[in-house]
Protein backbone atom coordinates (compact mmCIF):
# COMPACT_ATOMS: atom_id res chain seq x y z
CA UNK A 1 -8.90 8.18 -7.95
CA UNK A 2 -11.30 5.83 -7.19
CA UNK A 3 -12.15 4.09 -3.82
CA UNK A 4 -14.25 1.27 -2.02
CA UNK A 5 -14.59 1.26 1.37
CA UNK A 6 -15.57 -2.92 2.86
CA UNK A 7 -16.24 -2.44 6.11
CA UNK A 8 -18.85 -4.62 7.67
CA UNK A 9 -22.35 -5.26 6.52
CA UNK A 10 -24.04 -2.37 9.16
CA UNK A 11 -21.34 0.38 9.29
CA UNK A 12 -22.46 3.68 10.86
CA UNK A 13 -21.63 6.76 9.49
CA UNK A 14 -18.82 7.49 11.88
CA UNK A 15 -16.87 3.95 10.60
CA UNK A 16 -17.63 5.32 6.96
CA UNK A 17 -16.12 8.45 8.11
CA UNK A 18 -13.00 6.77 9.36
CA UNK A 19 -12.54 4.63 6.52
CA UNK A 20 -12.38 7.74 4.24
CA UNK A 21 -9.68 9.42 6.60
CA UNK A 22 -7.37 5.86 6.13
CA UNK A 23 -7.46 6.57 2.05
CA UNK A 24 -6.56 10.46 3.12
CA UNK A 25 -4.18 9.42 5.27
CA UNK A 26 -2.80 6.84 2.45
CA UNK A 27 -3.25 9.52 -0.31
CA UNK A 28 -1.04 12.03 1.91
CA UNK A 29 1.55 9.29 2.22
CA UNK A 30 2.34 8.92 -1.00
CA UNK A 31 2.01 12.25 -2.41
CA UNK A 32 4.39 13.50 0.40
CA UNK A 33 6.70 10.46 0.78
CA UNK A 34 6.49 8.27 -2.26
CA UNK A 35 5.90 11.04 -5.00
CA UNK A 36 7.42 14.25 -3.26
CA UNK A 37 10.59 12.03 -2.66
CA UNK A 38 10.22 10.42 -5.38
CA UNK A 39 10.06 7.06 -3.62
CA UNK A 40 8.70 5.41 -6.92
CA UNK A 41 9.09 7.67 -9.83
CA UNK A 42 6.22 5.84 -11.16
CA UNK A 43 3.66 6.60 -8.84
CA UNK A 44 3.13 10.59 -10.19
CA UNK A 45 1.45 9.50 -13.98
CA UNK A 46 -0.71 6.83 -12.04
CA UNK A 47 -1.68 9.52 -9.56
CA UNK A 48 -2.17 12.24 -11.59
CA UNK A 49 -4.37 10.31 -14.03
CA UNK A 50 -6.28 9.19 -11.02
CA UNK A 51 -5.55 5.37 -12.17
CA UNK A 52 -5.42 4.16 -8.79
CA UNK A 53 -7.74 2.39 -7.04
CA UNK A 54 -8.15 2.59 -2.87
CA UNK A 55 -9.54 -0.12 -0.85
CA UNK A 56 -10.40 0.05 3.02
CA UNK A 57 -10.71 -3.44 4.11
CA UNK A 58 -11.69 -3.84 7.93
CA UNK A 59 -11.23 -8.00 7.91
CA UNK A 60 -9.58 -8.71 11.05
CA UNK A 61 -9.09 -12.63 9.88
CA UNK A 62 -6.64 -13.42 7.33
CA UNK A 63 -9.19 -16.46 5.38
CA UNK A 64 -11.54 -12.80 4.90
CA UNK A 65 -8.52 -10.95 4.06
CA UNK A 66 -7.57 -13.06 1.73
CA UNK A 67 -11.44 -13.27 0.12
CA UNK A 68 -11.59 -9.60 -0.26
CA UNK A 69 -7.70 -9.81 -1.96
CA UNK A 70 -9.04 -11.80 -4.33
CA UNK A 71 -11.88 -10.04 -5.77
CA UNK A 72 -9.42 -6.98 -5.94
CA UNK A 73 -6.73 -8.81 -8.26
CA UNK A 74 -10.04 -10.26 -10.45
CA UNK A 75 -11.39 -6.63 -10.47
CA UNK A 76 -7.93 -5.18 -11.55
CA UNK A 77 -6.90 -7.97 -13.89
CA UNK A 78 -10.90 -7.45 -15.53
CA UNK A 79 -10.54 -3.69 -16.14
CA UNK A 80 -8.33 -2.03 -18.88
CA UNK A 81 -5.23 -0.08 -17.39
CA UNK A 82 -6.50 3.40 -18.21
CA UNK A 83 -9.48 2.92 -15.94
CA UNK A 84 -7.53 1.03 -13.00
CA UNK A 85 -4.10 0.83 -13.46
CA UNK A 86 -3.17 -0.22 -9.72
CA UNK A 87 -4.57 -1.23 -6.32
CA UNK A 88 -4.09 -0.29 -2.83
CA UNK A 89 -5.83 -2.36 -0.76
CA UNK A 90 -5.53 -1.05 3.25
CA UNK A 91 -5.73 -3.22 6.34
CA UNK A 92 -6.31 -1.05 8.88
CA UNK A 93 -7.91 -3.48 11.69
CA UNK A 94 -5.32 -6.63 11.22
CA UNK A 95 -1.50 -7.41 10.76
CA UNK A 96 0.21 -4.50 12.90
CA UNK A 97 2.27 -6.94 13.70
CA UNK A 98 5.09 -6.61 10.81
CA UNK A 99 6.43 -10.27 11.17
CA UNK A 100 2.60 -11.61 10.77
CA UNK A 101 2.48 -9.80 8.20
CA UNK A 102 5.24 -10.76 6.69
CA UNK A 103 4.12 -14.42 6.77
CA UNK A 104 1.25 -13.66 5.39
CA UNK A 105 2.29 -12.13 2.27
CA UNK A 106 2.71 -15.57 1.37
CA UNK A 107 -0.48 -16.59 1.69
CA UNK A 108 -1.08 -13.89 -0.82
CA UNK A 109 1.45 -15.46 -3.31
CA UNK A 110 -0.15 -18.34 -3.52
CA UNK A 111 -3.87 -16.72 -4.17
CA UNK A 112 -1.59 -14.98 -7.03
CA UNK A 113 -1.31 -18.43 -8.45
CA UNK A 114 -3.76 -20.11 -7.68
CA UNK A 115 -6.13 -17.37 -10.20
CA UNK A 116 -3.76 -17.93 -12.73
CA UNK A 117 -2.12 -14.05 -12.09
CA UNK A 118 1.25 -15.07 -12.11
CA UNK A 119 3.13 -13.17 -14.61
CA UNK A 120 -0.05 -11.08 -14.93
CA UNK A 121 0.05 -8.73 -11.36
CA UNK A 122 2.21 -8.56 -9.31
CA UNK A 123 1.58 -7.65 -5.05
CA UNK A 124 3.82 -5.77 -3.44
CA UNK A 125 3.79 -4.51 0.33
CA UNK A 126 4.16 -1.73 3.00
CA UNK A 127 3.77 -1.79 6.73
CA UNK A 128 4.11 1.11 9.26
CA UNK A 129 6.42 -0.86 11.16
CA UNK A 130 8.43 -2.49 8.04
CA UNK A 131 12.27 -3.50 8.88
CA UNK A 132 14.78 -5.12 6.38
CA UNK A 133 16.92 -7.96 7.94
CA UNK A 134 19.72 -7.45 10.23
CA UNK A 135 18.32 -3.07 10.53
CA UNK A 136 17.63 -1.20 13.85
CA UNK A 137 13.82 -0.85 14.11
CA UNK A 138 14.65 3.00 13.89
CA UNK A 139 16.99 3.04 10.56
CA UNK A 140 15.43 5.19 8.63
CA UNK A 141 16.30 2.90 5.26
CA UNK A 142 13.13 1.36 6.66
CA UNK A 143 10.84 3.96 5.25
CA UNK A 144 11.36 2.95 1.98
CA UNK A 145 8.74 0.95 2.67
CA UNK A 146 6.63 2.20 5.64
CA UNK A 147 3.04 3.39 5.02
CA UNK A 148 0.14 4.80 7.35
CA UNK A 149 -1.18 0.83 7.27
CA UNK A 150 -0.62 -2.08 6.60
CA UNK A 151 -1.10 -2.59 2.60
CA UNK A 152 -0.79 -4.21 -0.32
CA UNK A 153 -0.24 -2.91 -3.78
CA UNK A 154 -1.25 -4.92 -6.49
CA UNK A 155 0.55 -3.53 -9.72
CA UNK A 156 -0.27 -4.76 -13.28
CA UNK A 157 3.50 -6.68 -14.87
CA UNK A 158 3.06 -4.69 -18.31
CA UNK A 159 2.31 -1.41 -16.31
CA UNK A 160 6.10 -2.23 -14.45
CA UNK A 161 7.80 -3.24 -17.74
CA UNK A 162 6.77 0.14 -19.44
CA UNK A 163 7.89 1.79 -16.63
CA UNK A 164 11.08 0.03 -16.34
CA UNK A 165 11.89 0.28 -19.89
CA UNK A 166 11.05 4.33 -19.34
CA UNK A 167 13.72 4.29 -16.65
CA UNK A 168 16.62 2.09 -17.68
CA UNK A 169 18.31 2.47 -14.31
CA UNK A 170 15.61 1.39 -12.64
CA UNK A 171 17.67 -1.06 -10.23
CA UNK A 172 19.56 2.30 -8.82
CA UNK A 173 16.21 3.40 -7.25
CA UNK A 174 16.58 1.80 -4.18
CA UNK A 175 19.89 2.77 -3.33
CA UNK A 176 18.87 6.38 -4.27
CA UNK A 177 16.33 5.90 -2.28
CA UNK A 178 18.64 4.84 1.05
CA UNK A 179 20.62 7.49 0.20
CA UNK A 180 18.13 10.22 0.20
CA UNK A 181 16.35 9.04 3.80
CA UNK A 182 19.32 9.08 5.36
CA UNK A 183 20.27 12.90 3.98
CA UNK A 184 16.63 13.28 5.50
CA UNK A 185 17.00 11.55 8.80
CA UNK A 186 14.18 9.96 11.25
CA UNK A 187 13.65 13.43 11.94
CA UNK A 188 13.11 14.62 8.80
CA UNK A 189 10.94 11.93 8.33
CA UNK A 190 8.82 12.24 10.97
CA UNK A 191 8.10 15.78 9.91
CA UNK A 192 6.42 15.01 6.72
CA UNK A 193 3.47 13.63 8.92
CA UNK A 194 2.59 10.89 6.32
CA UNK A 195 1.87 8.38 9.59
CA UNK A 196 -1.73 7.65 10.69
CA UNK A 197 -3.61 10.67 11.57
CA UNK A 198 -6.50 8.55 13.32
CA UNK A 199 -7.22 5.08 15.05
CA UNK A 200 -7.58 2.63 13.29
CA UNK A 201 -11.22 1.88 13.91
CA UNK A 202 -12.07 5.51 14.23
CA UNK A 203 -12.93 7.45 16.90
CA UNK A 204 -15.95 6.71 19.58
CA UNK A 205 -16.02 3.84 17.99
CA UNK A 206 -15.53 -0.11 19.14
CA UNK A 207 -13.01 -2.47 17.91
């Protein structure tokens, strides 16, 4: 596992602190959730081979949000897959408003091709307040794709197509997935304690 931490030009100790507790809270979220129910049953060799890269971003603006999501997707489309197979990049100070970011994402999309990494990565999201259409905000469906933050993944395309061709039923996952969380219940979810464990911005400290 490796990990970068962009918090503001100044950062005391305490904000370092805090951004290190965002990637344990993220790390405990997927090992939990996404990998001990199997969520993704691709995340485990990334994991275990410690091929995934975390990145706490504190950009409150979308325009710096957007500068620090592109020097992720040239860093990950620069290295070879065995050092940095695939990116989280965590936005714990901006978007915790699901519908912003929603509309944002496709802001992101069109970064994506405007560096010519179309076809190349891919970026795929999670929000601790995600909701598919026409779903109660408390269907627990939803936590297919709730994390601790707001987040996006940016996956490599050849790193999916192995895995896909690895799992030829890949397009059942999803309704597996339903199918377990609802077996598991808000309840059940809730239990796991994969939400944030902190604020945001850390405690003592100022927004």
């Amino acid at each position: 596992m490796t990990s970068s931490l962009c918090s503001p030009a100044g950062a005391s100790s305490l904000r370092s602190a805090a951004d290190a507790g965002v990637v344990q809270d993220t790390v405990r979220w997927l090992e939990r959730a996404v990998i001990g129910l199997n969520l993704c049953p691709f995340a485990k060799g990334v994991h275990s081979k410690q091929q995934i890269h975390y990145v706490v971003c504190r950009a409150r603006s979308a325009e710096e949000v957007l500068a620090v999501l592109e020097s992720e997707l040239l860093a990950l489309a620069g290295l070879p897959a065995q050092e940095r197979d695939t990116s989280l990049l965590m936005l714990p100070n901006s978007f915790t408003d699901f519908l912003d970011f929603n509309d944002f994402l496709d802001e992101c999309e069109s970064l994506l091709s405007s560096l010519d990494l179309a076809g190349v990565l891919q970026i795929a999201s999670f929000h601790p307040q995600f909701r598919f259409a026409g779903t109660a905000e408390d269907d627990v469906s939803n936590c297919t794709n709730r994390a601790p933050y707001p987040t996006l993944h940016l996956l490599r395309e050849d790193s999916i197509d192995r895995a896909v061709e690895a799992f030829p039923q890949a397009e059942a996952i999803f309704e597996r997935n339903v199918e377990q969380l609802e077996e598991l219940g808000m309840d059940g979810w809730t239990a796991l304690g994969v939400g944030a464990q902190r604020s945001p911005v850390g405690e003592g400290e100022g927004v």
